[in-house]
ModelCIF file with pLDDT and N, C-alpha, C, O atoms, coordinates in Angstrom:
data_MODEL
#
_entry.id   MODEL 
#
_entity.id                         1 
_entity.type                       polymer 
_entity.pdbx_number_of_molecules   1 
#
_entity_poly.entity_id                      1 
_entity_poly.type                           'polypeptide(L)' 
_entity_poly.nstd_linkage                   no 
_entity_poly.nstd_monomer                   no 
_entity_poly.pdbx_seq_one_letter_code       
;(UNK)(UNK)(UNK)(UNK)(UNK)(UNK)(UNK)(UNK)(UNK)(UNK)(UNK)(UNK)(UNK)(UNK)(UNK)(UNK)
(UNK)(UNK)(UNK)(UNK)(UNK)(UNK)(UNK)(UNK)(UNK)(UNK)(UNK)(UNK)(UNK)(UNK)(UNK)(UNK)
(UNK)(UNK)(UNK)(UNK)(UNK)(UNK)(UNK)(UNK)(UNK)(UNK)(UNK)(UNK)(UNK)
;
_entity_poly.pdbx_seq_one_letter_code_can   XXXXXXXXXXXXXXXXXXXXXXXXXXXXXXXXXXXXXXXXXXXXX 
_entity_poly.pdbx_strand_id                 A 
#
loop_
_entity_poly_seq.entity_id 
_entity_poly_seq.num 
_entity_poly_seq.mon_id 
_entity_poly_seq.hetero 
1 1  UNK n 
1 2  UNK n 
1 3  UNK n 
1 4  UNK n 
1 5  UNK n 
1 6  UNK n 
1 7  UNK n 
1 8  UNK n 
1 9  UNK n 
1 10 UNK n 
1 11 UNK n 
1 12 UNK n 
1 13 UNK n 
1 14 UNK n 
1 15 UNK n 
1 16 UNK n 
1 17 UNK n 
1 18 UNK n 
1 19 UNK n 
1 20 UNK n 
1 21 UNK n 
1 22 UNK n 
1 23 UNK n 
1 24 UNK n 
1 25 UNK n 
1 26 UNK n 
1 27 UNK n 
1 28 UNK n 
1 29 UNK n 
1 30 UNK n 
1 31 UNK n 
1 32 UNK n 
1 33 UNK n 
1 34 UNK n 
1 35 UNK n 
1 36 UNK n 
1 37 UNK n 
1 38 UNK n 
1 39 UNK n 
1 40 UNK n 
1 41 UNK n 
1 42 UNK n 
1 43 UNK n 
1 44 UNK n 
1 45 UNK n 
#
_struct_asym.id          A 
_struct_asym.entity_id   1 
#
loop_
_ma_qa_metric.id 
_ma_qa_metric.mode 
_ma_qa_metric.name 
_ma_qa_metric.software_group_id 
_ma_qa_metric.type 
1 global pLDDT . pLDDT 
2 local  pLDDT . pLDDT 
#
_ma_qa_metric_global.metric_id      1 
_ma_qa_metric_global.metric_value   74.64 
_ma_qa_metric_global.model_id       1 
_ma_qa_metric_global.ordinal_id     1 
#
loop_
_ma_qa_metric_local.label_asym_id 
_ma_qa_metric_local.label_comp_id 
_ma_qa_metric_local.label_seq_id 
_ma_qa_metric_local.metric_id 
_ma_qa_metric_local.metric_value 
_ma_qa_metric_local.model_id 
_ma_qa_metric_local.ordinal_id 
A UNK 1  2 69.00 1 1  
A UNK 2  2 72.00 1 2  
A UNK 3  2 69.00 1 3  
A UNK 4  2 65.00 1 4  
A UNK 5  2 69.00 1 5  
A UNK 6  2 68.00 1 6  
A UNK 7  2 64.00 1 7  
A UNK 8  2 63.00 1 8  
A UNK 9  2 65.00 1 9  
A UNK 10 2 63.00 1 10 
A UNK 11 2 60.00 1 11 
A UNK 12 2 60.00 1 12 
A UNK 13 2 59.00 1 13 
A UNK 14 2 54.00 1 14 
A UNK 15 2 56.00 1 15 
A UNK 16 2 64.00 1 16 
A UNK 17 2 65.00 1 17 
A UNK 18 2 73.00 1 18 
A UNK 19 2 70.00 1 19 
A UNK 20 2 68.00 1 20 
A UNK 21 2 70.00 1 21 
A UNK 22 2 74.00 1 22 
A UNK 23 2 70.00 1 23 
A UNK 24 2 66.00 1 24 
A UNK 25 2 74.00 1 25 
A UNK 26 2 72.00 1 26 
A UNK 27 2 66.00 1 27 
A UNK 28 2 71.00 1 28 
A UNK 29 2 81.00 1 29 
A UNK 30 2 81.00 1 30 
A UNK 31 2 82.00 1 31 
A UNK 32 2 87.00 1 32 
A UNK 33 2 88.00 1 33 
A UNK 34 2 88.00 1 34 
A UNK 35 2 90.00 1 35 
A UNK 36 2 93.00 1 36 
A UNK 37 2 91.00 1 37 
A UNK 38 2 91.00 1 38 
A UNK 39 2 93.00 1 39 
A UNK 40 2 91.00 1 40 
A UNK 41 2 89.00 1 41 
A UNK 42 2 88.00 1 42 
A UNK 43 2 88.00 1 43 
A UNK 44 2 92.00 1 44 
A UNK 45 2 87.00 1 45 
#
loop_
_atom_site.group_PDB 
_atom_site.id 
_atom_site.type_symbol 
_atom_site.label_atom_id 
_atom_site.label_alt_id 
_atom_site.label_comp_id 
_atom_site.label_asym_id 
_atom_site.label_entity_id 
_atom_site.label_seq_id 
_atom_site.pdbx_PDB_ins_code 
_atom_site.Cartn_x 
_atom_site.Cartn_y 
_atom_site.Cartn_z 
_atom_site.occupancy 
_atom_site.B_iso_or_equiv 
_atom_site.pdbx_formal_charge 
_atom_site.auth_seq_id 
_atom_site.auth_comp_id 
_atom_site.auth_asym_id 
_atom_site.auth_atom_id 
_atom_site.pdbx_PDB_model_num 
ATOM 1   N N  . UNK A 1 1  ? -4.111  -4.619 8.075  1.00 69.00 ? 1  UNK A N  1 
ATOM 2   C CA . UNK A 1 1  ? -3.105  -5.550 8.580  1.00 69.00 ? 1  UNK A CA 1 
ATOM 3   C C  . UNK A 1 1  ? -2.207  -6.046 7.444  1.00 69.00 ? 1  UNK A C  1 
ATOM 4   O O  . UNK A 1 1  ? -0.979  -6.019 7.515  1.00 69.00 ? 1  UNK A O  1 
ATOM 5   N N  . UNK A 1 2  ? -2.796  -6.432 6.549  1.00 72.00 ? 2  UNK A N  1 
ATOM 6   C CA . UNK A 1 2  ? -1.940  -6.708 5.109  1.00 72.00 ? 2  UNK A CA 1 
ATOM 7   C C  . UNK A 1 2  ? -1.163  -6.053 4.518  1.00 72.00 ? 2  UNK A C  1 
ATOM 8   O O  . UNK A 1 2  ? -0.087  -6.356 4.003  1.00 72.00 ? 2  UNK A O  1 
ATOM 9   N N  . UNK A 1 3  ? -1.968  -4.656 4.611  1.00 69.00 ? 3  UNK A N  1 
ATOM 10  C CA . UNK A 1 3  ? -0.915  -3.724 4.187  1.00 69.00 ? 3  UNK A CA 1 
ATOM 11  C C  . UNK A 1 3  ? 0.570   -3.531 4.956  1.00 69.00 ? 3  UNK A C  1 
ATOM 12  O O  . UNK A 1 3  ? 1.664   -3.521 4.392  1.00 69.00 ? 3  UNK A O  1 
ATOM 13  N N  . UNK A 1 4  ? 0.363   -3.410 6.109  1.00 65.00 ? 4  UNK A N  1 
ATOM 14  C CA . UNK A 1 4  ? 1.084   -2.975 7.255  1.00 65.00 ? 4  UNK A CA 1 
ATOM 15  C C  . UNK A 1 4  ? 2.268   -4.211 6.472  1.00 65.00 ? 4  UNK A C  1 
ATOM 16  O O  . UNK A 1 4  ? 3.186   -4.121 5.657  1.00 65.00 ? 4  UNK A O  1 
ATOM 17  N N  . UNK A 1 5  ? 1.661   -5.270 7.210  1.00 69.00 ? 5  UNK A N  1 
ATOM 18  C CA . UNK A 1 5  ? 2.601   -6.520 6.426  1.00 69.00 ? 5  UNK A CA 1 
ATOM 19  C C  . UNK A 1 5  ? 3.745   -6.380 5.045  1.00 69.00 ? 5  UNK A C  1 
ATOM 20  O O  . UNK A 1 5  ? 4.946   -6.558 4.839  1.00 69.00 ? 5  UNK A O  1 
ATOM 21  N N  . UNK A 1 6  ? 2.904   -6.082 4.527  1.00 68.00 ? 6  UNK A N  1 
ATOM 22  C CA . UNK A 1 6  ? 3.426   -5.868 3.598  1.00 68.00 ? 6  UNK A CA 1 
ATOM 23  C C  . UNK A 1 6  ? 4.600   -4.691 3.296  1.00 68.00 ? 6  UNK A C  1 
ATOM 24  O O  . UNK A 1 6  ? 5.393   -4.716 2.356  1.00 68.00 ? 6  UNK A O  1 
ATOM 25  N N  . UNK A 1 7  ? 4.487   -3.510 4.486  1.00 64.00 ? 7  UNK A N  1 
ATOM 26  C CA . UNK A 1 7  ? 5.097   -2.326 4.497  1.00 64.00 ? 7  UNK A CA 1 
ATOM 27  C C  . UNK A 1 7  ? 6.298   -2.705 5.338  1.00 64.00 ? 7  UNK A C  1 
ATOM 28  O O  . UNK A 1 7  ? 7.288   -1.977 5.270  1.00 64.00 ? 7  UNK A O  1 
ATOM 29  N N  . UNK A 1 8  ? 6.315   -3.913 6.228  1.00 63.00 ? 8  UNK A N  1 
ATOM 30  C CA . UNK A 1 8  ? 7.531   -4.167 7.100  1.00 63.00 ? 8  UNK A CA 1 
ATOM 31  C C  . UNK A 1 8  ? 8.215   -4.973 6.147  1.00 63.00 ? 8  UNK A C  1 
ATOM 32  O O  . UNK A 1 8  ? 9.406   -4.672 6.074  1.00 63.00 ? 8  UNK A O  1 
ATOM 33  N N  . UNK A 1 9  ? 7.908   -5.774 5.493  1.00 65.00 ? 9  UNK A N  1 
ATOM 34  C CA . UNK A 1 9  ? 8.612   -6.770 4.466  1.00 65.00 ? 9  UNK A CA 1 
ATOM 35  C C  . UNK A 1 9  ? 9.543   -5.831 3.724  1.00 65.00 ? 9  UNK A C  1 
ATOM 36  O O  . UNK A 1 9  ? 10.762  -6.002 3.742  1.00 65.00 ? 9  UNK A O  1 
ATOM 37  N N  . UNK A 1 10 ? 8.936   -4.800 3.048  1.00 63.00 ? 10 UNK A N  1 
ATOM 38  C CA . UNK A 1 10 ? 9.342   -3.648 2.130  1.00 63.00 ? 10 UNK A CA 1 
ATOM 39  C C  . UNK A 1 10 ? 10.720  -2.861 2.905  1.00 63.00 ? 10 UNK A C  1 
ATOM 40  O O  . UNK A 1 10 ? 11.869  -2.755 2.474  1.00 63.00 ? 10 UNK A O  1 
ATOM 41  N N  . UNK A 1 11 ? 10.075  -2.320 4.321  1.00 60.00 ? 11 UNK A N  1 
ATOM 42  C CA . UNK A 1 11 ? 11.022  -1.624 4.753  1.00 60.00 ? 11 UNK A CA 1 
ATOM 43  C C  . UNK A 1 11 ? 12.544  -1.734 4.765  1.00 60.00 ? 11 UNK A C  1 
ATOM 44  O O  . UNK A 1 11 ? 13.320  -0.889 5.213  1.00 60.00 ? 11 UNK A O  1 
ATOM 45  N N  . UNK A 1 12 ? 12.925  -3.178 4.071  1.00 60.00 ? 12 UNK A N  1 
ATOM 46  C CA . UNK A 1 12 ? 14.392  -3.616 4.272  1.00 60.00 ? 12 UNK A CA 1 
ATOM 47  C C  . UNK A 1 12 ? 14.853  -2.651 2.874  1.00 60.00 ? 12 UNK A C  1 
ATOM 48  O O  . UNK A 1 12 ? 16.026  -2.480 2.541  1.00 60.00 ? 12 UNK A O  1 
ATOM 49  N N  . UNK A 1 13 ? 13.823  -2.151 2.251  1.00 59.00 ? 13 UNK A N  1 
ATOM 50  C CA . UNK A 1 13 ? 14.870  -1.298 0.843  1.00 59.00 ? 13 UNK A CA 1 
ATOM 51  C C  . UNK A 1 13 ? 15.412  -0.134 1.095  1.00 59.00 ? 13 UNK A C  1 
ATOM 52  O O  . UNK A 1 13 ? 14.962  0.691  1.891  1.00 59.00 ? 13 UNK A O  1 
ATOM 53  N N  . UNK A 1 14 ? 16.389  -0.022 0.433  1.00 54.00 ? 14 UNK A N  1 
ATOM 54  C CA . UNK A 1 14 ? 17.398  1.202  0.837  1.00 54.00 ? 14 UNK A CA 1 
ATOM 55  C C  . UNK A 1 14 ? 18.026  1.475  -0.502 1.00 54.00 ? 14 UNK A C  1 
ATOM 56  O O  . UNK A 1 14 ? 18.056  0.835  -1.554 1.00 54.00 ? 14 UNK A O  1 
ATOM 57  N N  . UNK A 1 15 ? 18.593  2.810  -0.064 1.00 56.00 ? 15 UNK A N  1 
ATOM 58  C CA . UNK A 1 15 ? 18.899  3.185  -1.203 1.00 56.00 ? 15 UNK A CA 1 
ATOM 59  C C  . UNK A 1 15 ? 18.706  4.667  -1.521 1.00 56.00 ? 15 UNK A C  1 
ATOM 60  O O  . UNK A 1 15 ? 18.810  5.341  -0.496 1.00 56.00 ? 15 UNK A O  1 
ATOM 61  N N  . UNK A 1 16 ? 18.504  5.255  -2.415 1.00 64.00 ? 16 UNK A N  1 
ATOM 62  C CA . UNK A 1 16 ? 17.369  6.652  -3.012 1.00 64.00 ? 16 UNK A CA 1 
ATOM 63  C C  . UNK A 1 16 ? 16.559  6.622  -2.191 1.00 64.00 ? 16 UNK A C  1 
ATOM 64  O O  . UNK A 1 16 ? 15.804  5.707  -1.865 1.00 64.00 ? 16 UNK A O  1 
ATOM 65  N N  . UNK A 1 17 ? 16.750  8.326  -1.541 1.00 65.00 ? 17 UNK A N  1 
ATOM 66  C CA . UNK A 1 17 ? 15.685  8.419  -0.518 1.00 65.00 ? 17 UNK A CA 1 
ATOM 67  C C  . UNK A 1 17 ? 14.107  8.575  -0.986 1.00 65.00 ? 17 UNK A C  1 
ATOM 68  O O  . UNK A 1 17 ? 13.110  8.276  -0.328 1.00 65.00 ? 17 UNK A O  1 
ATOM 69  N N  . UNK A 1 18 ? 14.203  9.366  -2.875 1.00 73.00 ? 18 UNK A N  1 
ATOM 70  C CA . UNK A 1 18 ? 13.184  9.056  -3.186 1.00 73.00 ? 18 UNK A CA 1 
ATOM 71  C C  . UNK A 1 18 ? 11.777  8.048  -3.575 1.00 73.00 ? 18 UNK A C  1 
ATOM 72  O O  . UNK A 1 18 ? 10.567  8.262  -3.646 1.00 73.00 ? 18 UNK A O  1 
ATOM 73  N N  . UNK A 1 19 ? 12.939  6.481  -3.838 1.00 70.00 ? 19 UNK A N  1 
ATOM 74  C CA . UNK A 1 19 ? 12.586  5.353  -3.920 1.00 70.00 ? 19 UNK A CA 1 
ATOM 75  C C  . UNK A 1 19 ? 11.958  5.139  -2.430 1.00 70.00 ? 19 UNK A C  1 
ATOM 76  O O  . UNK A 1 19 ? 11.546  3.983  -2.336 1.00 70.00 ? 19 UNK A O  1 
ATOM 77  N N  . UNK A 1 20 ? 11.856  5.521  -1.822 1.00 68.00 ? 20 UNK A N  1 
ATOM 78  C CA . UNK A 1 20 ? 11.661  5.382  0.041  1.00 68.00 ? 20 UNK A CA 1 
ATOM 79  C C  . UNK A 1 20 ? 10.416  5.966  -0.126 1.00 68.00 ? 20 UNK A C  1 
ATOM 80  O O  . UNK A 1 20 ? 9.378   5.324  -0.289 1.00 68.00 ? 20 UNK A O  1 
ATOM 81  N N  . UNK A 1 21 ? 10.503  7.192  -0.089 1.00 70.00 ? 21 UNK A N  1 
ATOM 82  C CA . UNK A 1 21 ? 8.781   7.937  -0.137 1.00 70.00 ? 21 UNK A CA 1 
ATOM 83  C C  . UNK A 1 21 ? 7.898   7.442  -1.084 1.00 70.00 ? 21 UNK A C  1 
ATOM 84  O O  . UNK A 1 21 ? 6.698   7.250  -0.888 1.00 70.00 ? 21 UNK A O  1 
ATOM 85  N N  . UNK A 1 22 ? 8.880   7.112  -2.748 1.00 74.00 ? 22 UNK A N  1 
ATOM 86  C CA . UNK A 1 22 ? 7.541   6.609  -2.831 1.00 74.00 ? 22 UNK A CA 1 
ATOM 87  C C  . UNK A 1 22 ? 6.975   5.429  -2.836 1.00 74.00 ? 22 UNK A C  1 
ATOM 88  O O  . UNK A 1 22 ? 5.859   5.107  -3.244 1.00 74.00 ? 22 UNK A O  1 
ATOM 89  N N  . UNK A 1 23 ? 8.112   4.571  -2.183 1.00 70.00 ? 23 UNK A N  1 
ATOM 90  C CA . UNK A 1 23 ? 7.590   3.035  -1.987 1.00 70.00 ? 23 UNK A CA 1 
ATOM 91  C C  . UNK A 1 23 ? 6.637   2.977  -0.714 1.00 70.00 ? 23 UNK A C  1 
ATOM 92  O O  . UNK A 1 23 ? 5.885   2.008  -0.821 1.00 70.00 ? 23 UNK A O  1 
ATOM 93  N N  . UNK A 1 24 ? 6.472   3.533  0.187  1.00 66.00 ? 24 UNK A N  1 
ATOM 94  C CA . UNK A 1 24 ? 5.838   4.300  1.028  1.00 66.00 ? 24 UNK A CA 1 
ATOM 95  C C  . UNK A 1 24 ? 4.213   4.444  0.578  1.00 66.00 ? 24 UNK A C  1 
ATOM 96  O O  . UNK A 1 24 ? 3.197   4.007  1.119  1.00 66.00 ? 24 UNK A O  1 
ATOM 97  N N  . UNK A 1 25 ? 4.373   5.101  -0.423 1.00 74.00 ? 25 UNK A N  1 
ATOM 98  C CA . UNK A 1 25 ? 3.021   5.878  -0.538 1.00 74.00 ? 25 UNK A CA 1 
ATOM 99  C C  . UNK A 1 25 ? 2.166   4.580  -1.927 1.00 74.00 ? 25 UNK A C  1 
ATOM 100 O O  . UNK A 1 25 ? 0.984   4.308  -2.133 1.00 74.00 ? 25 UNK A O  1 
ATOM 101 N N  . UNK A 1 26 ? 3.117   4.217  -2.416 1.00 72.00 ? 26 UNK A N  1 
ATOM 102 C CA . UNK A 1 26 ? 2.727   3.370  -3.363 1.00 72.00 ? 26 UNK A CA 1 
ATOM 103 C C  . UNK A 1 26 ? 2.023   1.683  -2.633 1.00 72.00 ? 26 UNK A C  1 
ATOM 104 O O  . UNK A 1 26 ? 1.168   0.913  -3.071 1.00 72.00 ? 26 UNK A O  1 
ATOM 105 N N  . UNK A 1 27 ? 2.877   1.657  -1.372 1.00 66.00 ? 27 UNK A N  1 
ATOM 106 C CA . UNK A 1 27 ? 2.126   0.742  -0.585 1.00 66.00 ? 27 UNK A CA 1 
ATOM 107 C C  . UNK A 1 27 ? 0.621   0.937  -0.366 1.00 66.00 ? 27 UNK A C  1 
ATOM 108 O O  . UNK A 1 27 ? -0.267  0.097  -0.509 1.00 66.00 ? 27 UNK A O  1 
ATOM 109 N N  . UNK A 1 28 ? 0.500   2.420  0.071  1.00 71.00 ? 28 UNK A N  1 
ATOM 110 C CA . UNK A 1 28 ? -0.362  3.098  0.876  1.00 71.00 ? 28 UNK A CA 1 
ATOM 111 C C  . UNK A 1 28 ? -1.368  3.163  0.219  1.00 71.00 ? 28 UNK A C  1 
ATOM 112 O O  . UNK A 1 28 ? -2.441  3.086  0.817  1.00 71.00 ? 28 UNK A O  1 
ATOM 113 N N  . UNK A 1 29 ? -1.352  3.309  -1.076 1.00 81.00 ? 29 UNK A N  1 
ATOM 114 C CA . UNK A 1 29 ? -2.369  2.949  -2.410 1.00 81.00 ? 29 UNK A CA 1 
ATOM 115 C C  . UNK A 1 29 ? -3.305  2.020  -2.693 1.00 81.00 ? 29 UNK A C  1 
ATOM 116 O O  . UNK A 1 29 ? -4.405  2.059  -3.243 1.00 81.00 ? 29 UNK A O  1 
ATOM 117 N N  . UNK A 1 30 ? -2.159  0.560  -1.847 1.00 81.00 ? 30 UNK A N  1 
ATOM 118 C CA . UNK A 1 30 ? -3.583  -0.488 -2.000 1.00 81.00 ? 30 UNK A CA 1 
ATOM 119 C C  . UNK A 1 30 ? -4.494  -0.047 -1.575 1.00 81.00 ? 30 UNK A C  1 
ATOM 120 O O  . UNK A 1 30 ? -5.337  0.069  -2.465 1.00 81.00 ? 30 UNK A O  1 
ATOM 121 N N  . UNK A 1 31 ? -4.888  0.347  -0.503 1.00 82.00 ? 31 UNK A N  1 
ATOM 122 C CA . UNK A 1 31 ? -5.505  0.685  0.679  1.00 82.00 ? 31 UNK A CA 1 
ATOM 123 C C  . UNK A 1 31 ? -6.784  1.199  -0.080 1.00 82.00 ? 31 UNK A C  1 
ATOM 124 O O  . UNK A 1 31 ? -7.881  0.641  -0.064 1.00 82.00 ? 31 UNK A O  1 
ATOM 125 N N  . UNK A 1 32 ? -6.457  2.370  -0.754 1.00 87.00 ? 32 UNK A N  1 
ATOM 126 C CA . UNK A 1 32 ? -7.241  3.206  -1.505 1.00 87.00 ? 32 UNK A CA 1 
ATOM 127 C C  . UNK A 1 32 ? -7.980  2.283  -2.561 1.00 87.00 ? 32 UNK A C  1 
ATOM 128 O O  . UNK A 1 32 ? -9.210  2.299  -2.604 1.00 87.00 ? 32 UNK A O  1 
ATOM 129 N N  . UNK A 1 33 ? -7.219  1.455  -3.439 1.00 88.00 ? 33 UNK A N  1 
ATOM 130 C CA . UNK A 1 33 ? -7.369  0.775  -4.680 1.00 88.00 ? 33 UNK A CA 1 
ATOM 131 C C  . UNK A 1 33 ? -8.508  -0.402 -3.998 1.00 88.00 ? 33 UNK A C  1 
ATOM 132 O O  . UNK A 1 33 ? -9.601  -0.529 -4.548 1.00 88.00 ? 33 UNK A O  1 
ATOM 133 N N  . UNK A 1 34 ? -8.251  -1.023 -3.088 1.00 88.00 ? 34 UNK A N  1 
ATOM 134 C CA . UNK A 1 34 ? -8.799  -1.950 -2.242 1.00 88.00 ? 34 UNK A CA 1 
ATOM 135 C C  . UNK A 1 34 ? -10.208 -1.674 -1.942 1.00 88.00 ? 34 UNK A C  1 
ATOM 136 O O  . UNK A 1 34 ? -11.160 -2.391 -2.250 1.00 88.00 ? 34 UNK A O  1 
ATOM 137 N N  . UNK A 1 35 ? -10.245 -0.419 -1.228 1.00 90.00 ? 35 UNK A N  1 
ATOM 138 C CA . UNK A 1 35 ? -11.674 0.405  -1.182 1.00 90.00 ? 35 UNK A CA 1 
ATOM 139 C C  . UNK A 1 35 ? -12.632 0.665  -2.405 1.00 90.00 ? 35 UNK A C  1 
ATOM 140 O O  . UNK A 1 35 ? -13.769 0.216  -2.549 1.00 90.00 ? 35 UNK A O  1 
ATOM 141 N N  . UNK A 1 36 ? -12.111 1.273  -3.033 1.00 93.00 ? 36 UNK A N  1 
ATOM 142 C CA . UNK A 1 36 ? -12.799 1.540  -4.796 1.00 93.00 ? 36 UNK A CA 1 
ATOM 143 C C  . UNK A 1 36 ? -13.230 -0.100 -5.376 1.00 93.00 ? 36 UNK A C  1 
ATOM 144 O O  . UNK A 1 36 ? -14.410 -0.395 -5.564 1.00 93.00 ? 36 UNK A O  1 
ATOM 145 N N  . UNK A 1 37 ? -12.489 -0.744 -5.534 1.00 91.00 ? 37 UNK A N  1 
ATOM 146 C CA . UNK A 1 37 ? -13.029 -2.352 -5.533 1.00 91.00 ? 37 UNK A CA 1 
ATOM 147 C C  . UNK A 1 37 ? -13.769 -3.108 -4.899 1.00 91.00 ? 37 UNK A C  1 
ATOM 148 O O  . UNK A 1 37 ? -14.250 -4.072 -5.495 1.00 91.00 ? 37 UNK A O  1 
ATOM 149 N N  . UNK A 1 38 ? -14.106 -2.859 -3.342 1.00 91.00 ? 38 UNK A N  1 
ATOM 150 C CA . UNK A 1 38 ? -15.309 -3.218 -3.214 1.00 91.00 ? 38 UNK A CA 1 
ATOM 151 C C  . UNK A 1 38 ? -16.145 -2.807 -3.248 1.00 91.00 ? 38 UNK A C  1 
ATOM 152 O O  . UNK A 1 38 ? -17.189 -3.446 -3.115 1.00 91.00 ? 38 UNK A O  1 
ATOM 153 N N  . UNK A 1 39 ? -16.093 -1.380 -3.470 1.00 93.00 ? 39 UNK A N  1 
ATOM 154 C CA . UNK A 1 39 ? -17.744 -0.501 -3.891 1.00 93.00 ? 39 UNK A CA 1 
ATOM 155 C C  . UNK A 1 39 ? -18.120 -1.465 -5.160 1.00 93.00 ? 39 UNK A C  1 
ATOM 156 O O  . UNK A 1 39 ? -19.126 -2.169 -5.066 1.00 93.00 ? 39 UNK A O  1 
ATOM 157 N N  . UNK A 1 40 ? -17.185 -1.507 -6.544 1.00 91.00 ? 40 UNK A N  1 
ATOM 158 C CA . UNK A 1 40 ? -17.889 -2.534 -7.664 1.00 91.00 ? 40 UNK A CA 1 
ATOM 159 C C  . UNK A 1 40 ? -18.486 -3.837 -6.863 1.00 91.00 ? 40 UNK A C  1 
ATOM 160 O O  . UNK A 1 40 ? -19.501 -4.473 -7.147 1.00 91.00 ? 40 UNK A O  1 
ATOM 161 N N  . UNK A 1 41 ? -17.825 -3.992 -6.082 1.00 89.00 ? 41 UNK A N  1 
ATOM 162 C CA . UNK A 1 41 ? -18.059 -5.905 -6.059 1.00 89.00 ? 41 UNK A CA 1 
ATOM 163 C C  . UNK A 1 41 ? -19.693 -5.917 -5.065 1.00 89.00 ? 41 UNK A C  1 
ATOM 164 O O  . UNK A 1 41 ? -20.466 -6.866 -4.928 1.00 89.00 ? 41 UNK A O  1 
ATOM 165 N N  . UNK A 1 42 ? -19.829 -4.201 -4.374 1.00 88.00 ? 42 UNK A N  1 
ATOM 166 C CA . UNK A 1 42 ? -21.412 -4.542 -3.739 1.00 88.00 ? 42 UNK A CA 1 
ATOM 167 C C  . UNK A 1 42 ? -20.969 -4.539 -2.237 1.00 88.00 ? 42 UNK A C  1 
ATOM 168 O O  . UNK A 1 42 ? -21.857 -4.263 -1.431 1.00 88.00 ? 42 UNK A O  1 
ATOM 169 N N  . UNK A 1 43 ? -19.903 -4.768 -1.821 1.00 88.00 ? 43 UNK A N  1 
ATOM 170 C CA . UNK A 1 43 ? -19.730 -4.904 -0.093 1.00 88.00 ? 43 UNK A CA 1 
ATOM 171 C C  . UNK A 1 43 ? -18.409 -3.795 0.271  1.00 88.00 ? 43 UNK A C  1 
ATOM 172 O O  . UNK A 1 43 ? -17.223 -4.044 0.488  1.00 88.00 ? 43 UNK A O  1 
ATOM 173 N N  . UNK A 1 44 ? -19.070 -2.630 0.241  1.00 92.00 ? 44 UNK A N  1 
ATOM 174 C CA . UNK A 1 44 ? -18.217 -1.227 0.386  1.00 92.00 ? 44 UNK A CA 1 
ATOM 175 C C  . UNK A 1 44 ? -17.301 -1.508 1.743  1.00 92.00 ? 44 UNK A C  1 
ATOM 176 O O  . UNK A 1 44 ? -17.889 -1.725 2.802  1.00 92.00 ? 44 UNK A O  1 
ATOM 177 N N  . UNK A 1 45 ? -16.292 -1.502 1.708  1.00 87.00 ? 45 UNK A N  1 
ATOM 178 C CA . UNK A 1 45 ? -15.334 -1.360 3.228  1.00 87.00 ? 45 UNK A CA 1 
ATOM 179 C C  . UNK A 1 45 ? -15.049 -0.576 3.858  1.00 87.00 ? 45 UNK A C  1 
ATOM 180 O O  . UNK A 1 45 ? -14.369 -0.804 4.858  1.00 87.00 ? 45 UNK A O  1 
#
């Protein structure tokens, strides 16, 4: 949900279509980064 949030806030950038994909995927990362961090912290998601 946060993420998502965070991906509609974003969506107002324009510009370079490449700046687009990878603001996109760089969102999409927390996601990943988020996961790997709670395996350390003991409560895997």
């Amino acid at each position: 949900l946060v993420v998502n949030v965070v991906g509609l806030a974003l969506s107002t950038v324009a510009g370079d279509p490449r700046l687009m994909m990878a603001k996109d995927s760089g969102v999409s990362s927390v996601v990943g980064i988020v996961i790997l961090l709670s395996v350390r912290t003991g409560r895997p998601l």
